[in-house]
N, C-alpha and C. Protein backbone atom coordinates (compact mmCIF):
# COMPACT_ATOMS: atom_id res chain seq x y z
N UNK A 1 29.02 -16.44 -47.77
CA UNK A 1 28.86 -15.00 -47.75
C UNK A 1 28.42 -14.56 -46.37
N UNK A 2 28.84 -13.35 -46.07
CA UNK A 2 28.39 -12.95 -44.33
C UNK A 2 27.05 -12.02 -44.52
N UNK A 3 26.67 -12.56 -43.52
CA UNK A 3 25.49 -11.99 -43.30
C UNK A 3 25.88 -10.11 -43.15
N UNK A 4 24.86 -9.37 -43.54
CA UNK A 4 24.73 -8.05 -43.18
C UNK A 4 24.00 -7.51 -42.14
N UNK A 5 22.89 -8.63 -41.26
CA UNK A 5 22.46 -8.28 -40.25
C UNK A 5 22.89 -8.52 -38.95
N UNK A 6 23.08 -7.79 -38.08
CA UNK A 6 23.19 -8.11 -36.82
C UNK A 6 23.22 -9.22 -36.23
N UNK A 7 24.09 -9.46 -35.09
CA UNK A 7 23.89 -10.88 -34.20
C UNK A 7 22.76 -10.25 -33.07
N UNK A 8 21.39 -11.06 -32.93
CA UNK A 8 21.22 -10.99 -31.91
C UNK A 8 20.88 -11.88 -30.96
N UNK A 9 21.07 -11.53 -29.77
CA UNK A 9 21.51 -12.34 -28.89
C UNK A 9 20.20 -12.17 -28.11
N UNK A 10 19.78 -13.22 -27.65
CA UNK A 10 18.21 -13.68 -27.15
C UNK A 10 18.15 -13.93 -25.45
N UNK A 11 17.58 -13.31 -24.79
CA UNK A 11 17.80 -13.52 -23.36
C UNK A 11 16.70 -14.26 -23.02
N UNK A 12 17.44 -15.39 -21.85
CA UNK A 12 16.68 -16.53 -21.30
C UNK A 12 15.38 -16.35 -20.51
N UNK A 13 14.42 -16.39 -20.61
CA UNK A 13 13.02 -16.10 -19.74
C UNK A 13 13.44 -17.11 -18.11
N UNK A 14 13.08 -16.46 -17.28
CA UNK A 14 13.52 -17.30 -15.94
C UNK A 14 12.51 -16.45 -15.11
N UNK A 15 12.24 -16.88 -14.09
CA UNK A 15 11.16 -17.18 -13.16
C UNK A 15 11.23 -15.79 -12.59
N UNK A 16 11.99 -15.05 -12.33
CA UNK A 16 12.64 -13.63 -11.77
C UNK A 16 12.23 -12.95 -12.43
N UNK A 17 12.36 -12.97 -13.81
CA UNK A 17 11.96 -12.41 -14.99
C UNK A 17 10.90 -11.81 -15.01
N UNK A 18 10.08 -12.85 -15.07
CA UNK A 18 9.03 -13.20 -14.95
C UNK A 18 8.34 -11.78 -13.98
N UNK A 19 8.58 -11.98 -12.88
CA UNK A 19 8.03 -11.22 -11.75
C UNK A 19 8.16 -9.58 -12.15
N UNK A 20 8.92 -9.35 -12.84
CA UNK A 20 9.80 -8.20 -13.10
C UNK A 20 8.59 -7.26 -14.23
N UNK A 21 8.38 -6.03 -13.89
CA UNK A 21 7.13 -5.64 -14.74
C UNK A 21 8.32 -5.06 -15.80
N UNK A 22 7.48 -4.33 -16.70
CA UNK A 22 7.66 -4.08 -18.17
C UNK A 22 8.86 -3.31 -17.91
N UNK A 23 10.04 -3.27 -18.89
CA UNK A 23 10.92 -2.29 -18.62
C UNK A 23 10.25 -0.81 -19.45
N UNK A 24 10.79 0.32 -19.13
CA UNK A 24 10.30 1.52 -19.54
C UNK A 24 11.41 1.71 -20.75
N UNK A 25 10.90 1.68 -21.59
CA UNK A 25 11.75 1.97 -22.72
C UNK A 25 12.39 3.35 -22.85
N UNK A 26 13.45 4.54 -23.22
CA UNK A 26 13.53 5.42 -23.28
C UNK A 26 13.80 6.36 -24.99
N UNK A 27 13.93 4.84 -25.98
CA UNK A 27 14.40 4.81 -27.19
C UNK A 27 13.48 4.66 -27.88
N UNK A 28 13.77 5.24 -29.51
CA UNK A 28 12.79 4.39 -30.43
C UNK A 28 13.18 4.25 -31.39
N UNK A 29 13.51 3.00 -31.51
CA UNK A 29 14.01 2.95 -33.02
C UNK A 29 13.36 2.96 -34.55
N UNK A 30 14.09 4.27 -34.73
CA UNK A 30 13.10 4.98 -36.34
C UNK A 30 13.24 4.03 -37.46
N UNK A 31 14.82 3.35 -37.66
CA UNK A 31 15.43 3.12 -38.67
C UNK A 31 16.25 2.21 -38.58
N UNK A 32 16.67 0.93 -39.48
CA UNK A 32 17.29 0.16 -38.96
C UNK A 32 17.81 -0.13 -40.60
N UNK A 33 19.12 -0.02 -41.07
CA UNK A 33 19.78 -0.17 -42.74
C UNK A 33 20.93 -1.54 -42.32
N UNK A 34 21.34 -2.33 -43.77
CA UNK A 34 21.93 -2.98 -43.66
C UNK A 34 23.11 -2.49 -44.83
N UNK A 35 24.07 -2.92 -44.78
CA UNK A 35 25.35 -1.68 -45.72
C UNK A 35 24.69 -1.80 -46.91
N UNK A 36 24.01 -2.41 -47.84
CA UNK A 36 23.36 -2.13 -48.93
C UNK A 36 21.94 -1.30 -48.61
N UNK A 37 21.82 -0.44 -47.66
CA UNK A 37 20.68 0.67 -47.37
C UNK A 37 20.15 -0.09 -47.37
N UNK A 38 19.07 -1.33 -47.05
CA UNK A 38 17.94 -1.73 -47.23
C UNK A 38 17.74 -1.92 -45.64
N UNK A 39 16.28 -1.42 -45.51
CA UNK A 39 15.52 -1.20 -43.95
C UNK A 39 15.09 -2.68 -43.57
N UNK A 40 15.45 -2.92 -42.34
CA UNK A 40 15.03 -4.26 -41.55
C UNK A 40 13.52 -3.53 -41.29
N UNK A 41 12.39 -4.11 -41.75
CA UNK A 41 11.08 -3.54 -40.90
C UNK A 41 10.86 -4.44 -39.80
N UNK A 42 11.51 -5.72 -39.60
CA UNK A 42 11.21 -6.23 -38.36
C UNK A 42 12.03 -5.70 -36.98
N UNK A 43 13.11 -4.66 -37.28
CA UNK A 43 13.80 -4.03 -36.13
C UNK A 43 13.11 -2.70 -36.00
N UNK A 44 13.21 -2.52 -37.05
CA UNK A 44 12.99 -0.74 -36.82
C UNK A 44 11.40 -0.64 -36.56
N UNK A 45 11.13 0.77 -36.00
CA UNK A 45 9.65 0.93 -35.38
C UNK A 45 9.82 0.31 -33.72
N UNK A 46 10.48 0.10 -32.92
CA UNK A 46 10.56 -0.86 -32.13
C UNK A 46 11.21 0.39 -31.10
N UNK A 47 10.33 0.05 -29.59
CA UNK A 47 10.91 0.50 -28.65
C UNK A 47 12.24 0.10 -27.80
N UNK A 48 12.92 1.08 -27.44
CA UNK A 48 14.71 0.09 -27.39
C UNK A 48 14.98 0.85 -25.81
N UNK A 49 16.29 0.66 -25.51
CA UNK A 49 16.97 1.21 -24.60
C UNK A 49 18.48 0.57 -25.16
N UNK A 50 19.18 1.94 -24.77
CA UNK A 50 20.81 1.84 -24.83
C UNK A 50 21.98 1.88 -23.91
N UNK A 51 22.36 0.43 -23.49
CA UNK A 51 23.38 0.58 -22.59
C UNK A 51 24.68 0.69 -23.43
N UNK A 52 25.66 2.02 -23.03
CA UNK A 52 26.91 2.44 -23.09
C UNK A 52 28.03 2.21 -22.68
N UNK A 53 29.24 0.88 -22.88
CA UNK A 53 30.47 0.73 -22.16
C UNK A 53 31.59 1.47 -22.71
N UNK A 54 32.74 1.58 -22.39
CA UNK A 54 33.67 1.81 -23.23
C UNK A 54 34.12 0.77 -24.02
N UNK A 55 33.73 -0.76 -23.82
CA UNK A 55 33.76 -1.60 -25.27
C UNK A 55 32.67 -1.85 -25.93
N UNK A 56 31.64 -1.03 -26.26
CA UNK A 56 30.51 -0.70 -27.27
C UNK A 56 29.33 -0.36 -26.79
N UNK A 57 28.52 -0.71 -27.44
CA UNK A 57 27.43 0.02 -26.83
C UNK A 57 26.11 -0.99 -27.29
N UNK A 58 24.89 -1.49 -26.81
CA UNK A 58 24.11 -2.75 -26.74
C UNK A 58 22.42 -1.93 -27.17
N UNK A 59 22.24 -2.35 -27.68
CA UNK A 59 20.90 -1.60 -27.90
C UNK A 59 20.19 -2.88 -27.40
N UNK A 60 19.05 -2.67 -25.87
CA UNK A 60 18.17 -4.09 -25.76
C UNK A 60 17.04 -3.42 -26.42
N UNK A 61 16.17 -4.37 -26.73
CA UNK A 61 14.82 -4.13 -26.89
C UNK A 61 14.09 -4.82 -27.04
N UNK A 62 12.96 -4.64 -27.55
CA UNK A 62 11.59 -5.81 -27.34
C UNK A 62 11.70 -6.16 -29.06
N UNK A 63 12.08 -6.74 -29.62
CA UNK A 63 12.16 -7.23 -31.25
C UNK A 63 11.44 -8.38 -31.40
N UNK A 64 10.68 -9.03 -31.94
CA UNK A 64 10.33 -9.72 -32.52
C UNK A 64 9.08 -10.45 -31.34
N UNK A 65 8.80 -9.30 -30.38
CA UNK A 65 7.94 -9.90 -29.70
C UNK A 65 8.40 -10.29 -28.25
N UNK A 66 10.10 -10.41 -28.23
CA UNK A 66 10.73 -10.87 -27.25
C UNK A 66 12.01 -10.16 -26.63
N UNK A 67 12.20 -9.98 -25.67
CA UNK A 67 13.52 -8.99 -25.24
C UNK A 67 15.10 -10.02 -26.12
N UNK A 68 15.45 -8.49 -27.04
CA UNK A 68 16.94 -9.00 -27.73
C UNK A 68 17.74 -8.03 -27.17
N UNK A 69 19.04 -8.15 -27.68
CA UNK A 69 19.97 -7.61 -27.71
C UNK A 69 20.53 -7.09 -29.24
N UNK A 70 21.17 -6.27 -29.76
CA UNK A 70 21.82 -6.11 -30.58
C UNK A 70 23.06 -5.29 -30.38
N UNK A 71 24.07 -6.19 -30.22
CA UNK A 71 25.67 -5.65 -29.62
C UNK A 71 26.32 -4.84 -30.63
N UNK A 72 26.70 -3.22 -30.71
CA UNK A 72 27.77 -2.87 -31.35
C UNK A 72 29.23 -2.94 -31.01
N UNK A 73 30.10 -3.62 -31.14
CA UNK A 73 31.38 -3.28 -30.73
C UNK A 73 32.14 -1.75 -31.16
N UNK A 74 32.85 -1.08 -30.01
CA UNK A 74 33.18 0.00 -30.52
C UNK A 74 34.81 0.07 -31.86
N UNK A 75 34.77 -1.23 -32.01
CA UNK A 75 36.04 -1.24 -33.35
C UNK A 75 35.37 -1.12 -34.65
N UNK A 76 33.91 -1.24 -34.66
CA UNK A 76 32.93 -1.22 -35.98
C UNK A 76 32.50 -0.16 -36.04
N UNK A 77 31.90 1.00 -34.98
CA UNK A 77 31.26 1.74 -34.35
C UNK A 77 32.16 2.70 -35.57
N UNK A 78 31.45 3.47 -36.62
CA UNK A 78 32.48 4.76 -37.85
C UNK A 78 31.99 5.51 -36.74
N UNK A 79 31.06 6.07 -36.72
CA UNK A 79 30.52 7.62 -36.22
C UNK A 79 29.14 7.54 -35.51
N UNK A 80 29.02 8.49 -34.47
CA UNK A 80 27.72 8.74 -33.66
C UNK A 80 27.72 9.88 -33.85
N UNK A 81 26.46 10.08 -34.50
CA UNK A 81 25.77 11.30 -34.37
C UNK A 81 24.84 12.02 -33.57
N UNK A 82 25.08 12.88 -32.80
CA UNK A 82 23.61 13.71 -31.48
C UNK A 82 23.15 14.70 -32.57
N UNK A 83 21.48 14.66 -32.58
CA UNK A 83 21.33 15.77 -33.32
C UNK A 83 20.36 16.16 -32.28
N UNK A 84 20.52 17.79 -31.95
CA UNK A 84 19.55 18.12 -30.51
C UNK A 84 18.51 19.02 -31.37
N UNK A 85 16.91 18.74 -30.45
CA UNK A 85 16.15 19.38 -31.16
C UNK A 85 15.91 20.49 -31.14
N UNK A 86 15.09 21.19 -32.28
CA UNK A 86 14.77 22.69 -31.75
C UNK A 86 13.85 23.19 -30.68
N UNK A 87 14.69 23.99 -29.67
CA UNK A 87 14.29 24.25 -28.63
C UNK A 87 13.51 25.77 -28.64
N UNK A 88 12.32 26.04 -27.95
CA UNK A 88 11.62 26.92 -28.20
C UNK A 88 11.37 27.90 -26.64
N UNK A 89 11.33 28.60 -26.47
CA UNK A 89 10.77 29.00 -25.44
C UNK A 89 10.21 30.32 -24.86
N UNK A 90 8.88 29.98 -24.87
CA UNK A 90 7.78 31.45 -25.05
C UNK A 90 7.03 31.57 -24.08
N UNK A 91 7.40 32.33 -22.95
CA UNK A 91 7.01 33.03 -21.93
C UNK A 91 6.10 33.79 -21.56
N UNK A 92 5.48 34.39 -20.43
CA UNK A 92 5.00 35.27 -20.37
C UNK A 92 5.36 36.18 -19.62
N UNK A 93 5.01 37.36 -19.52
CA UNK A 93 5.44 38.21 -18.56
C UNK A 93 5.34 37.81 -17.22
N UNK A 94 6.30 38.33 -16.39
CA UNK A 94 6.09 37.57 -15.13
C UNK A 94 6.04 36.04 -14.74
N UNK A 95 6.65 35.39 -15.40
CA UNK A 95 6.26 33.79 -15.09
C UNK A 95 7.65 33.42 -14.72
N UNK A 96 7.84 32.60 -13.67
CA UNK A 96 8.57 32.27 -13.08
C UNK A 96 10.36 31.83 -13.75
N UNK A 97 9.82 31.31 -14.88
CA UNK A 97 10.81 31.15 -15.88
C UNK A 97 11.64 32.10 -16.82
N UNK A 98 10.71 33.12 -17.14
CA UNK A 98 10.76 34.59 -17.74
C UNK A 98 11.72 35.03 -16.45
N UNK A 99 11.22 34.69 -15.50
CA UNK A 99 11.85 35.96 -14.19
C UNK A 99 13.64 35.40 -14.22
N UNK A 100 13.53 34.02 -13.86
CA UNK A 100 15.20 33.47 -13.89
C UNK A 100 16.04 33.54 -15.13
N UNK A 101 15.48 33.70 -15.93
CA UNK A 101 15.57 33.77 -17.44
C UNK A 101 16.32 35.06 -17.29
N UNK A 102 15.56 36.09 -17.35
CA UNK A 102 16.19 37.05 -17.04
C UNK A 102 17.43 37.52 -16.40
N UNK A 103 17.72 36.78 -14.87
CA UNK A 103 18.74 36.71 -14.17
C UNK A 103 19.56 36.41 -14.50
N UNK A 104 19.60 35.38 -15.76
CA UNK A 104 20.85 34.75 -15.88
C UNK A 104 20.95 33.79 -16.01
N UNK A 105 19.76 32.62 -15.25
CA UNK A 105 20.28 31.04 -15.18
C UNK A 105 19.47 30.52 -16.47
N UNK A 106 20.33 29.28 -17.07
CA UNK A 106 20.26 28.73 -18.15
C UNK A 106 18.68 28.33 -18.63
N UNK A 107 18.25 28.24 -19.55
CA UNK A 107 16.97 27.85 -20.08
C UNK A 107 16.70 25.94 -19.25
N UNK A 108 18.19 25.22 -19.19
CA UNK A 108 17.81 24.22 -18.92
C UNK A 108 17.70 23.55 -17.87
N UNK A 109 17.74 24.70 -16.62
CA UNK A 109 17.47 24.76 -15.07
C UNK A 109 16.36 25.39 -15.23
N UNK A 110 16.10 26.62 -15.89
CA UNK A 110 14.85 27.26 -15.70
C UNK A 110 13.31 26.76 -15.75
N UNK A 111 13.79 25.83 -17.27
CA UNK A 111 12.65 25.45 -17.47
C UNK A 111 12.01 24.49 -16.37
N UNK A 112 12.38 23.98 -15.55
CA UNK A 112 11.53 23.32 -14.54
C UNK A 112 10.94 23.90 -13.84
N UNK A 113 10.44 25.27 -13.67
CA UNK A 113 10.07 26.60 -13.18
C UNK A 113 8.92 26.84 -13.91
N UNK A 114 8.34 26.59 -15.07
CA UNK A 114 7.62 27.12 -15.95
C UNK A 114 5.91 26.67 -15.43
N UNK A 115 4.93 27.21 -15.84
CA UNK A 115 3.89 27.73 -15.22
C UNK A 115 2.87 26.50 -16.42
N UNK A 116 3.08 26.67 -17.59
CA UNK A 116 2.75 26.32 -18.59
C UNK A 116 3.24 25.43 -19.23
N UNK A 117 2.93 24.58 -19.79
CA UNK A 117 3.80 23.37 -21.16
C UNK A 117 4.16 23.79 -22.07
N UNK A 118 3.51 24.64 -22.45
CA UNK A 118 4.14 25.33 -23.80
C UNK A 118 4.97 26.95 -23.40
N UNK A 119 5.61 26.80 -22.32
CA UNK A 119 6.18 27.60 -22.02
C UNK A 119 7.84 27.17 -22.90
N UNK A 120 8.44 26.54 -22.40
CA UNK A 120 9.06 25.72 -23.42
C UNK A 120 9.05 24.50 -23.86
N UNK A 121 9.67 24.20 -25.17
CA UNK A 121 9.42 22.89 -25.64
C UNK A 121 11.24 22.61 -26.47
N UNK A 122 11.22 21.55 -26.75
CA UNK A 122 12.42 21.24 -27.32
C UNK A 122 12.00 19.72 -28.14
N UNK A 123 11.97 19.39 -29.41
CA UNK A 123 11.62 18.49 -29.87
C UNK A 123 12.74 17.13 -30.40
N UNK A 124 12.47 16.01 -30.68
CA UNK A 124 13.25 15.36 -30.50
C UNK A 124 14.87 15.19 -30.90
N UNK A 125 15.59 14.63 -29.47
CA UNK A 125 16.47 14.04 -30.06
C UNK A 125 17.01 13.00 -31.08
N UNK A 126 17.92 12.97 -31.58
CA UNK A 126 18.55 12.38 -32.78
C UNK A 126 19.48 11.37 -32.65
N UNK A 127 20.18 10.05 -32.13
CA UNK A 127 21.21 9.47 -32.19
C UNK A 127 21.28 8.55 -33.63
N UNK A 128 22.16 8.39 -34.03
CA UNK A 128 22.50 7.53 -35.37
C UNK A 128 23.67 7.48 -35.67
N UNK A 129 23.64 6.12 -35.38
CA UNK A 129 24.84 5.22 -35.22
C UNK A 129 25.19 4.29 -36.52
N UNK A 130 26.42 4.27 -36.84
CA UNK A 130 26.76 4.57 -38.53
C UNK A 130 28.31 2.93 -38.12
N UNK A 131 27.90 1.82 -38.31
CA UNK A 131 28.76 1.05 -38.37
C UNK A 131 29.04 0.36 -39.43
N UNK A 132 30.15 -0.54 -39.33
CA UNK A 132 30.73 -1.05 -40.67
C UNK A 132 29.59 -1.72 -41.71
N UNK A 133 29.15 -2.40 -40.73
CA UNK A 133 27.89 -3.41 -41.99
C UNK A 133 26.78 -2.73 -41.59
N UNK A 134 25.83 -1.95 -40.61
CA UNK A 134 24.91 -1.24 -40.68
C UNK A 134 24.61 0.33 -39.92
N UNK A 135 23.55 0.77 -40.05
CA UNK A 135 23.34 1.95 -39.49
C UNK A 135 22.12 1.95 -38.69
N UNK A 136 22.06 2.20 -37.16
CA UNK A 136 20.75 2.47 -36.82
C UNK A 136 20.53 4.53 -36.65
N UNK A 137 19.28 4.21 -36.12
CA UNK A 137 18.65 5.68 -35.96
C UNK A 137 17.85 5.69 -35.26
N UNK A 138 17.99 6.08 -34.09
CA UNK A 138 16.85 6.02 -32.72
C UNK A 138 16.55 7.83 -32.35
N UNK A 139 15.71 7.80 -31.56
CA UNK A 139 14.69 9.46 -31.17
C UNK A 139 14.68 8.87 -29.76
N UNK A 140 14.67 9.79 -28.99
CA UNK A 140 14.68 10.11 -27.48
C UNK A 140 13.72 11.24 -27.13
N UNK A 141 13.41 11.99 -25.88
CA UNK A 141 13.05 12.93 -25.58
C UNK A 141 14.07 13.79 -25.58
N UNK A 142 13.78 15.19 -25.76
CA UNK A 142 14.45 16.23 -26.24
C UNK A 142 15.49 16.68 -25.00
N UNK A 143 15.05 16.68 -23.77
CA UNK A 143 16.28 16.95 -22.48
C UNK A 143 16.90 16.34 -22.30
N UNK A 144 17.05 14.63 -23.28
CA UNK A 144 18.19 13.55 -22.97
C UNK A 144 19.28 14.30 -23.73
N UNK A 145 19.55 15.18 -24.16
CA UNK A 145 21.22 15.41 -25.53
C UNK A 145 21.85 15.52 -24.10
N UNK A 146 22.04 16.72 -23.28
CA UNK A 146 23.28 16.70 -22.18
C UNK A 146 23.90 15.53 -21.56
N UNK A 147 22.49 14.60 -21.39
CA UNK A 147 23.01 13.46 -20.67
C UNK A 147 23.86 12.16 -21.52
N UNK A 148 23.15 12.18 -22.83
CA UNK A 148 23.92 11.22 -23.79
C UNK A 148 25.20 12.45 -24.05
N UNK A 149 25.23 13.47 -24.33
CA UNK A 149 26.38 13.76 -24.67
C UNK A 149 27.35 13.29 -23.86
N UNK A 150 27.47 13.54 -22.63
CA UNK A 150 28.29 13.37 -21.29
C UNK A 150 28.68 11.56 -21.42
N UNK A 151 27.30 10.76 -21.56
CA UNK A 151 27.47 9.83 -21.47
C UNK A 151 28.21 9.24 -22.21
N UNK A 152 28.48 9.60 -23.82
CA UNK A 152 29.09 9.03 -25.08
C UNK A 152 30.71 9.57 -24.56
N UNK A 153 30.69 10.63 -24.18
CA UNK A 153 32.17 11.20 -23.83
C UNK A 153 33.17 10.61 -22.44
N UNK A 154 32.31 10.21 -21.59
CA UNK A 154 32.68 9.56 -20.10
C UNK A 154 33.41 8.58 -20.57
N UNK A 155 32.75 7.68 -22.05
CA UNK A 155 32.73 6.22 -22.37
C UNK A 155 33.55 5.78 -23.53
N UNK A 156 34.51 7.36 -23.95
CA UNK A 156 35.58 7.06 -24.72
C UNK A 156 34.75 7.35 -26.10
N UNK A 157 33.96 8.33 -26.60
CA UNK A 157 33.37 8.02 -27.61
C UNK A 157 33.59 9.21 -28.58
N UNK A 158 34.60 9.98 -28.26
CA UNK A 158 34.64 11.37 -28.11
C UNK A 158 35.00 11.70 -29.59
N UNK A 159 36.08 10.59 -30.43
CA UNK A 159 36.43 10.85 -31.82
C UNK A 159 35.18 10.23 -32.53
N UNK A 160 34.65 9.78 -32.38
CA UNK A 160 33.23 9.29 -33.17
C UNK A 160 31.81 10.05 -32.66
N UNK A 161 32.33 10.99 -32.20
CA UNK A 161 31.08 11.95 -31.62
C UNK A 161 31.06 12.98 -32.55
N UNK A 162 29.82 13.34 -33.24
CA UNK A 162 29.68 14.22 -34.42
C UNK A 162 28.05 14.79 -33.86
N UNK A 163 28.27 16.49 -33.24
CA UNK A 163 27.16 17.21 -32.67
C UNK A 163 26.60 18.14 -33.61
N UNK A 164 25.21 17.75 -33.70
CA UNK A 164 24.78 18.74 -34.14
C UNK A 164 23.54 19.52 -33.92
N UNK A 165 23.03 20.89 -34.17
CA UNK A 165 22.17 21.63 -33.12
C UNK A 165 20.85 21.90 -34.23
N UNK A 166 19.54 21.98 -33.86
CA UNK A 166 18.49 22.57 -34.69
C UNK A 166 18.58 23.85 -34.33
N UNK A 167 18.39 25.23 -35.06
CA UNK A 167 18.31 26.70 -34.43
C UNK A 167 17.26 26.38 -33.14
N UNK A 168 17.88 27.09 -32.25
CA UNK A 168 16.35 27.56 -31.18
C UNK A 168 15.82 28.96 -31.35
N UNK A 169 14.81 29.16 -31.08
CA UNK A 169 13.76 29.95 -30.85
C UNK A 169 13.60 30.81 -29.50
N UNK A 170 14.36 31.93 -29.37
CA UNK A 170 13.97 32.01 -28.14
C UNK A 170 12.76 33.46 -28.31
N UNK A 171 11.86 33.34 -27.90
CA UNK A 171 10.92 34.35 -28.13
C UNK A 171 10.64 35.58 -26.94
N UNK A 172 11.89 35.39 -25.76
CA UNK A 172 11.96 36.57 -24.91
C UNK A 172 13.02 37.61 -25.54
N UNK A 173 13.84 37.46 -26.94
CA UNK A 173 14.14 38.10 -27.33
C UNK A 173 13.75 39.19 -28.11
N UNK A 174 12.74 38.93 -28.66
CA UNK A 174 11.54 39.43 -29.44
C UNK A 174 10.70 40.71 -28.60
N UNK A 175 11.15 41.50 -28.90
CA UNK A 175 9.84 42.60 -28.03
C UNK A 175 9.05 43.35 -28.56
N UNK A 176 7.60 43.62 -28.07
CA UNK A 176 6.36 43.61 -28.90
C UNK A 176 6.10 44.93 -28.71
N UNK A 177 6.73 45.53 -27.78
CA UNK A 177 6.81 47.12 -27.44
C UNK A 177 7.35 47.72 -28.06
């Protein structure tokens, strides 16, 4: 009978390695199912990173204590899902962001302008990746969707790309006058 979990593939510790400080993770993996829905708890919970080719896509991460790999090929790969978070953004009069805001330029140039943290916010991203024998589900920071979008599309991913948006909030629409 075949297994339902993943191959993963174990990278060699070497002296270079060694020297090499912690990688910065950018992933997290929420969720980890095997085609009978049942959750791996030794994958999931686990900080990851995702490299993207046009022949699949590799999730590394720190699993079991030790840097793995877990290879998707893109012939297994059903569907990727982006789900972008809800984005909020509440200003004040006069604040630098409010002012470009105004002009015209996009919330997602502007916001690097902002005076405050809670000037805007956008909460997490969503990827979940839906293959023949399993499904993962990883969270990102909320300004990665443009760049994974672009990135999934550069990389041939474009019929298995399924987008979807949380409402935003924009609260300079709102006037108190």
């Amino acid at each position: 009978m075949k297994s339902a979990s993943p191959l993963i593939a174990k990278s060699s510790p070497t002296f270079f390695k060694s020297l090499q400080p912690e990688p910065k993770y950018r992933f997290h993996l929420v969720d980890f199912k095997n085609k009978d829905y049942k959750t791996d708890l030794l994958l999931s919970q686990t900080r990851c990173d995702l490299e993207i080719s046009s022949k699949g896509i590799m999730v590394v991460g720190n699993f079991d204590n030790h840097e793995s790999i877990i290879p998707l090929l893109k012939n297994d790969i059903e569907s990727i899902s982006l789900v972008r978070g809800k984005e909020t953004i509440d200003t004040f009069y006069l604040s630098p962001m409010q002012i470009l805001m105004r002009m015209g330029v996009p919330a997602r140039v502007s916001r690097f302008f902002k005076v405050y943290s809670s000037e805007y916010k956008i909460s997490a991203t969503q990827i979940i990746i839906k293959c023949k024998e399993y499904q993962l589900k990883l969270i990102t920071d909320g300004t990665n969707f443009e760049t994974l979008l672009r990135t999934f599309t550069k990389s041939g991913y474009s019929e298995e790309l399924k987008l979807m948006s949380k409402p935003s909030l924009n609260l300079l629409n709102y006037s108190v006058y």
